[in-house]
C-alpha atoms as a PDB file:
ATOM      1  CA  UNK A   1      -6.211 -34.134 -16.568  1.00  0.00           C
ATOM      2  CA  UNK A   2      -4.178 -34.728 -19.920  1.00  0.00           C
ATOM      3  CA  UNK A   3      -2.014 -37.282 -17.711  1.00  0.00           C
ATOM      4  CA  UNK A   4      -4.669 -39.245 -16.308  1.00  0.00           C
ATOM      5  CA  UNK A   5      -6.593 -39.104 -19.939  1.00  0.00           C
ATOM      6  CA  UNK A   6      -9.898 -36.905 -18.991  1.00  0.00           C
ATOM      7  CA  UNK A   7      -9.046 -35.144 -21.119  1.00  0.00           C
ATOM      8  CA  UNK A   8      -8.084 -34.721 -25.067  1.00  0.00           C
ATOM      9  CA  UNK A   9      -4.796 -32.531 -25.011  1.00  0.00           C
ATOM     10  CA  UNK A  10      -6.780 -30.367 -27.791  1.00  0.00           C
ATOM     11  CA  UNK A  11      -9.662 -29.841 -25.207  1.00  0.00           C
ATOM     12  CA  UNK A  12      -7.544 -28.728 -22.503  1.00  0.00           C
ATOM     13  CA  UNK A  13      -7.287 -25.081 -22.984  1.00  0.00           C
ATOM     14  CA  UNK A  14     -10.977 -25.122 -22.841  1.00  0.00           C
ATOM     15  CA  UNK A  15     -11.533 -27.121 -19.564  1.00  0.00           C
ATOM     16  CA  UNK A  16      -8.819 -25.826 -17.837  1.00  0.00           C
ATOM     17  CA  UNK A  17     -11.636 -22.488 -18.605  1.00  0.00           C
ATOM     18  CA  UNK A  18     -14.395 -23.860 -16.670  1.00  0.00           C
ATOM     19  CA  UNK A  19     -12.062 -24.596 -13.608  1.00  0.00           C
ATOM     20  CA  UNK A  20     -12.610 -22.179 -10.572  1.00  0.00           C
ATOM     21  CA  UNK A  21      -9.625 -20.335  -9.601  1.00  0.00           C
ATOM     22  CA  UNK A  22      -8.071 -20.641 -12.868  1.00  0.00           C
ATOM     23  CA  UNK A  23      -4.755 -18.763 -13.768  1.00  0.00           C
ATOM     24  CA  UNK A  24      -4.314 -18.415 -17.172  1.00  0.00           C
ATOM     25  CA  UNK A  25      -6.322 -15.816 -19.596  1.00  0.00           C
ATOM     26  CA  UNK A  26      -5.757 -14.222 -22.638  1.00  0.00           C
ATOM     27  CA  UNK A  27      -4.778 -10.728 -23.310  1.00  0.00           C
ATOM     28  CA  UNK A  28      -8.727 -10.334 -24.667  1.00  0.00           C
ATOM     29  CA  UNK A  29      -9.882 -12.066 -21.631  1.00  0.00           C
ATOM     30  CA  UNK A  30      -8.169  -9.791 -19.142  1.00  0.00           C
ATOM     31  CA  UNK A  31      -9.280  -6.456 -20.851  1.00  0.00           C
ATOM     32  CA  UNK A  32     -13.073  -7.886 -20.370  1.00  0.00           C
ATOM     33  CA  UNK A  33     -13.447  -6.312 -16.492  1.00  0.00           C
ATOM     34  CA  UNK A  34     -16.106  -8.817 -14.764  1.00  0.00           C
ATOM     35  CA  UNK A  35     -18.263  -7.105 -12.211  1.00  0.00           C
ATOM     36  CA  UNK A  36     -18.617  -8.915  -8.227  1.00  0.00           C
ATOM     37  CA  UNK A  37     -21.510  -6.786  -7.255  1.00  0.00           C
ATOM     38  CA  UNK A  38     -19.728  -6.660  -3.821  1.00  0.00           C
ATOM     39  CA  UNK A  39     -18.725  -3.056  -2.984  1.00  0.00           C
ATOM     40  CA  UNK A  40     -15.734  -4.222  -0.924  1.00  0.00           C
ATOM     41  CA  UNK A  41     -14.678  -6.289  -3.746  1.00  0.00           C
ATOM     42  CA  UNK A  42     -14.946  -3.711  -6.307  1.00  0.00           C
ATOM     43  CA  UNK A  43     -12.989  -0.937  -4.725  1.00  0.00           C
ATOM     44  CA  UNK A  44      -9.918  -3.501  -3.963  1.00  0.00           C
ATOM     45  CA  UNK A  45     -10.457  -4.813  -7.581  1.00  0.00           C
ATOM     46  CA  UNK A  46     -10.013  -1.594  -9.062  1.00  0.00           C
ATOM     47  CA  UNK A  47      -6.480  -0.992  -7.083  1.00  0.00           C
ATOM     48  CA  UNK A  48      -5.646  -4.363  -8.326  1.00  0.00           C
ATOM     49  CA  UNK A  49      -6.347  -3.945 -11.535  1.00  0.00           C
ATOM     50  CA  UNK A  50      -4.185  -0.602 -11.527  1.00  0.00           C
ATOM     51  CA  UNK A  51      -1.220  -2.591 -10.290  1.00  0.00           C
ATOM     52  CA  UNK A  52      -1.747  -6.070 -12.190  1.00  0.00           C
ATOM     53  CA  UNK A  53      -4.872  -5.774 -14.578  1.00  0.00           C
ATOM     54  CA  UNK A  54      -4.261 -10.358 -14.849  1.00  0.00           C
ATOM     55  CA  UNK A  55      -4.135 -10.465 -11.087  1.00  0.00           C
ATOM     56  CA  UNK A  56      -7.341  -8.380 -10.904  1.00  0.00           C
ATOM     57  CA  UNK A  57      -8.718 -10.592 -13.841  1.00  0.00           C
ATOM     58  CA  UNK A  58      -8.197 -13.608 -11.688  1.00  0.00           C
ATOM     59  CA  UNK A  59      -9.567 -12.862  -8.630  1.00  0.00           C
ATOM     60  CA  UNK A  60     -13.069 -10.991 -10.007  1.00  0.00           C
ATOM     61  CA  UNK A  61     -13.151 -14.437 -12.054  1.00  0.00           C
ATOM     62  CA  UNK A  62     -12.931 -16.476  -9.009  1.00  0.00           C
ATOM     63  CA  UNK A  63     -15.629 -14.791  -7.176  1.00  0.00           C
ATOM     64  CA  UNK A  64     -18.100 -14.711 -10.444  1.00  0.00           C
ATOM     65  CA  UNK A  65     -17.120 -18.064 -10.418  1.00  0.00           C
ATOM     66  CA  UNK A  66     -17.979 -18.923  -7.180  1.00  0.00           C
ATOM     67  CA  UNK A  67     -21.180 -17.035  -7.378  1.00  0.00           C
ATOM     68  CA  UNK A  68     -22.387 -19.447 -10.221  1.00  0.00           C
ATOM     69  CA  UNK A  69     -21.599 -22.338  -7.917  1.00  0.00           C
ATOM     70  CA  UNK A  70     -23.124 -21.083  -4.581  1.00  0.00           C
ATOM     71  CA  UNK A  71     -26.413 -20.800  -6.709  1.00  0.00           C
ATOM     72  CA  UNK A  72     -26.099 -24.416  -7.830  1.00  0.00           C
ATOM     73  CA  UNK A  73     -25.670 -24.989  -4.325  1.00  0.00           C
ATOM     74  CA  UNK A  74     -28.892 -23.136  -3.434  1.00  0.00           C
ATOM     75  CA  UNK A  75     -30.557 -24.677  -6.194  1.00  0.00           C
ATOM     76  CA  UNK A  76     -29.997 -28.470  -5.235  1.00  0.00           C
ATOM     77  CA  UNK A  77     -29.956 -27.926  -1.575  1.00  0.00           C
ATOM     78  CA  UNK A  78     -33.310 -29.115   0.186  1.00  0.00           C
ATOM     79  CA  UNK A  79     -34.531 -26.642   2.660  1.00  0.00           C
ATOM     80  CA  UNK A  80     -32.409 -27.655   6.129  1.00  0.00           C
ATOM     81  CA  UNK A  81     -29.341 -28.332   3.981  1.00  0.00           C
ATOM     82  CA  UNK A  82     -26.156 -27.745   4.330  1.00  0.00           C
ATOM     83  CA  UNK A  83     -23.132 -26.791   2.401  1.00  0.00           C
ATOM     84  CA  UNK A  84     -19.565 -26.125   3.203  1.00  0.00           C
ATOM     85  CA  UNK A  85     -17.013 -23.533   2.153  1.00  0.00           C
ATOM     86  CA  UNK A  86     -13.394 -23.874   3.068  1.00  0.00           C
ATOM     87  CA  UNK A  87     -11.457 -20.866   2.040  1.00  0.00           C
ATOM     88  CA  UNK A  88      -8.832 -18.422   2.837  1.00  0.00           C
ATOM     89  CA  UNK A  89      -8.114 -14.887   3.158  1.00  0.00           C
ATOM     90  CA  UNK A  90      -4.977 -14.291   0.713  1.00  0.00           C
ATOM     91  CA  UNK A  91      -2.790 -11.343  -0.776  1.00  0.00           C
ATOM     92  CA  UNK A  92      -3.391  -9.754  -4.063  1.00  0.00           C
ATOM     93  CA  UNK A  93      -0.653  -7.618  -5.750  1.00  0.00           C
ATOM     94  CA  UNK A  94       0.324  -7.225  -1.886  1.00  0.00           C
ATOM     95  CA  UNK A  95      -3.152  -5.821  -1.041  1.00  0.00           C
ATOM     96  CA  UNK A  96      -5.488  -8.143   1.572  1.00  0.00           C
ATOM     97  CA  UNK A  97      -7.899 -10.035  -0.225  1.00  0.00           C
ATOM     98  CA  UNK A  98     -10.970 -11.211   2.031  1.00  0.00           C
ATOM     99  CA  UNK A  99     -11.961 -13.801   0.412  1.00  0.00           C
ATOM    100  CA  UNK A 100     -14.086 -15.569   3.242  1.00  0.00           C
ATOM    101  CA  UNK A 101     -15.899 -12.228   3.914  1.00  0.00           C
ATOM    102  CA  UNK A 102     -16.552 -11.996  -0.025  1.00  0.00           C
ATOM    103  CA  UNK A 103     -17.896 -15.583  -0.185  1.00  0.00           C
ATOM    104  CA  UNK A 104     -19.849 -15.343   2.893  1.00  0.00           C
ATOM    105  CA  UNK A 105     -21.642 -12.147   0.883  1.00  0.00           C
ATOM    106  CA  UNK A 106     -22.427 -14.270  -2.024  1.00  0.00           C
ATOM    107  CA  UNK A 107     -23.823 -17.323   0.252  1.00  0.00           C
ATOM    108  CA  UNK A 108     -26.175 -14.728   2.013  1.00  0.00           C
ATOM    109  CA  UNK A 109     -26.982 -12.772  -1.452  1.00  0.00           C
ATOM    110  CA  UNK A 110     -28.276 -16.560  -2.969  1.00  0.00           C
ATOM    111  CA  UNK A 111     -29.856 -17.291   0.546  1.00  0.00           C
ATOM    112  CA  UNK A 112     -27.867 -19.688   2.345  1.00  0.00           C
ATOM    113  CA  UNK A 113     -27.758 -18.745   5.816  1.00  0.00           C
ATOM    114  CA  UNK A 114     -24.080 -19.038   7.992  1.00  0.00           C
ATOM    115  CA  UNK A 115     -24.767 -21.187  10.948  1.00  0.00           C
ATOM    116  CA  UNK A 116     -21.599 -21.815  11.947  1.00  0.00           C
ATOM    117  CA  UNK A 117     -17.522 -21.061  11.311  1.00  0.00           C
ATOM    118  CA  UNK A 118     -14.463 -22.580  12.644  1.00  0.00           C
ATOM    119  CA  UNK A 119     -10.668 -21.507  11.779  1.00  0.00           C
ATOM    120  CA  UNK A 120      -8.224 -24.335  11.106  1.00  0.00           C
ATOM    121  CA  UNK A 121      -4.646 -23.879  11.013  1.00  0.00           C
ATOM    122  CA  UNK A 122      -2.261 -25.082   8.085  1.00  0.00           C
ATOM    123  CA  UNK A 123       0.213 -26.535   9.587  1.00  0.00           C
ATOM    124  CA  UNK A 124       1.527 -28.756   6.618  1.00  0.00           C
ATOM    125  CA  UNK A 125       2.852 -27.614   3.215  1.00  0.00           C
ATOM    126  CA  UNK A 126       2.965 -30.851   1.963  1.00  0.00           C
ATOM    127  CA  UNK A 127       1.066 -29.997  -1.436  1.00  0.00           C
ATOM    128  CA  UNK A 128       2.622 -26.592  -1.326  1.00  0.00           C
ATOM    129  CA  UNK A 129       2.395 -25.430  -5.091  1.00  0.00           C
ATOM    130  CA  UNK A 130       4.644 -22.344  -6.186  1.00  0.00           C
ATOM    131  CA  UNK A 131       2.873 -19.034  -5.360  1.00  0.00           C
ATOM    132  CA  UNK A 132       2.808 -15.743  -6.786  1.00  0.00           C
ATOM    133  CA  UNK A 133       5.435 -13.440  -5.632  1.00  0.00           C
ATOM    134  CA  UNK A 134       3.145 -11.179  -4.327  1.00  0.00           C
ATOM    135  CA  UNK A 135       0.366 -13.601  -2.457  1.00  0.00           C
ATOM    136  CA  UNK A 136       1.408 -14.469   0.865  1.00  0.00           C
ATOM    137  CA  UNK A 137       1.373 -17.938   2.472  1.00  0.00           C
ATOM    138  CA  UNK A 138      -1.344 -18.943   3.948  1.00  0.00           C
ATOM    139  CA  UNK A 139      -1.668 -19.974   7.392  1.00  0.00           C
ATOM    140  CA  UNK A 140      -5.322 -20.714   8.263  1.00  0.00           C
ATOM    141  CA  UNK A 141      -8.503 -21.622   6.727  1.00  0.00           C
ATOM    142  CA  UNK A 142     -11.641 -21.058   7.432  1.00  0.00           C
ATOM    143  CA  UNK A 143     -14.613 -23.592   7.500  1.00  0.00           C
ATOM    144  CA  UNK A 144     -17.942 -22.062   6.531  1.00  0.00           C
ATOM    145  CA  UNK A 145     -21.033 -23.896   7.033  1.00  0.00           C
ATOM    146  CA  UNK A 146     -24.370 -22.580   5.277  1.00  0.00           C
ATOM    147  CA  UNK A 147     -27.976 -23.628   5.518  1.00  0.00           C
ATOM    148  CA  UNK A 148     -30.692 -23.304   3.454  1.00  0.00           C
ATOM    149  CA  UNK A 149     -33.968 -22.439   4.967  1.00  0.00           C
ATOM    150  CA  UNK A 150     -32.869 -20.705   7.897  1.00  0.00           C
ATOM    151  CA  UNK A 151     -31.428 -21.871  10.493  1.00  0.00           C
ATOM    152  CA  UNK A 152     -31.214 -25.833  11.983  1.00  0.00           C
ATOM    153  CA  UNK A 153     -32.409 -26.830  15.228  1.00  0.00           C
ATOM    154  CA  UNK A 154     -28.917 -27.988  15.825  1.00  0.00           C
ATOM    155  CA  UNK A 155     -27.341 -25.065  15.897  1.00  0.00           C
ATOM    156  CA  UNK A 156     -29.742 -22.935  18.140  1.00  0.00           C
END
């Protein structure tokens, strides 16, 4: 964003903040435990946090995160629409993180309803960035598709 001039290089530390999926907190940050309200979640969370309190940091941030947005979704959706969620299961401190399951929670929580889910494989690292050593590569994706209202006479 600094390259391309979007932003100030004094403003970046605070954008790069309201990015989902961010990486980088402070030491006050990552004492600051955010709760997912998903059970599941949680009890992984906790283990993560025992191993890697940043790791746990980051992924409870992601899913808050994502929680704001799926509302916004709800919010500006018209009844009958749609919106789509690709994500991926990944590894956390070594530990499976179900990421899909967790976001497919959220969607239902707001009240978006899943009408339909397809798995795509990665076959291309072409934009490959460097992971952490203890995520794992990930091979597939999955595709979620959420209505609001119910759902569409399309899918029945």
């Amino acid at each position: 964003m600094g390259w391309l001039q979007l932003c100030p290089s004094a403003d970046l530390r605070a954008c790069k903040a309201r990015i989902i999926g961010r990486e980088e907190f402070t030491t006050a940050e990552c004492a600051r435990v955010l709760a997912t309200d998903i059970p599941e979640a949680e009890k992984l969370l906790t283990a993560i946090r025992k191993r890697n309190p940043m790791r746990a940091k980051i992924a409870a941030t992601y899913l808050h995160d994502m929680r704001v947005a799926i509302r916004e979704m709800y919010r500006v959706l018209k009844p009958g629409g749609h919106a789509i969620i690709i994500a991926a299961n990944n590894r956390v401190t070594g530990m499976e993180f179900c990421t899909v399951a967790y976001l497919q929670t959220i969607a239902e929580e707001c009240g978006l309803f899943l009408t339909a889910s397809f798995i795509d494989a990665i076959r291309s690292r072409g934009l490959m960035t460097k992971r952490n050593h203890t995520a794992s590569v990930i091979t597939r994706e999955w595709v979620l598709i959420f209505s609001k209202g119910g759902v569409p006479e399309w899918s029945r």
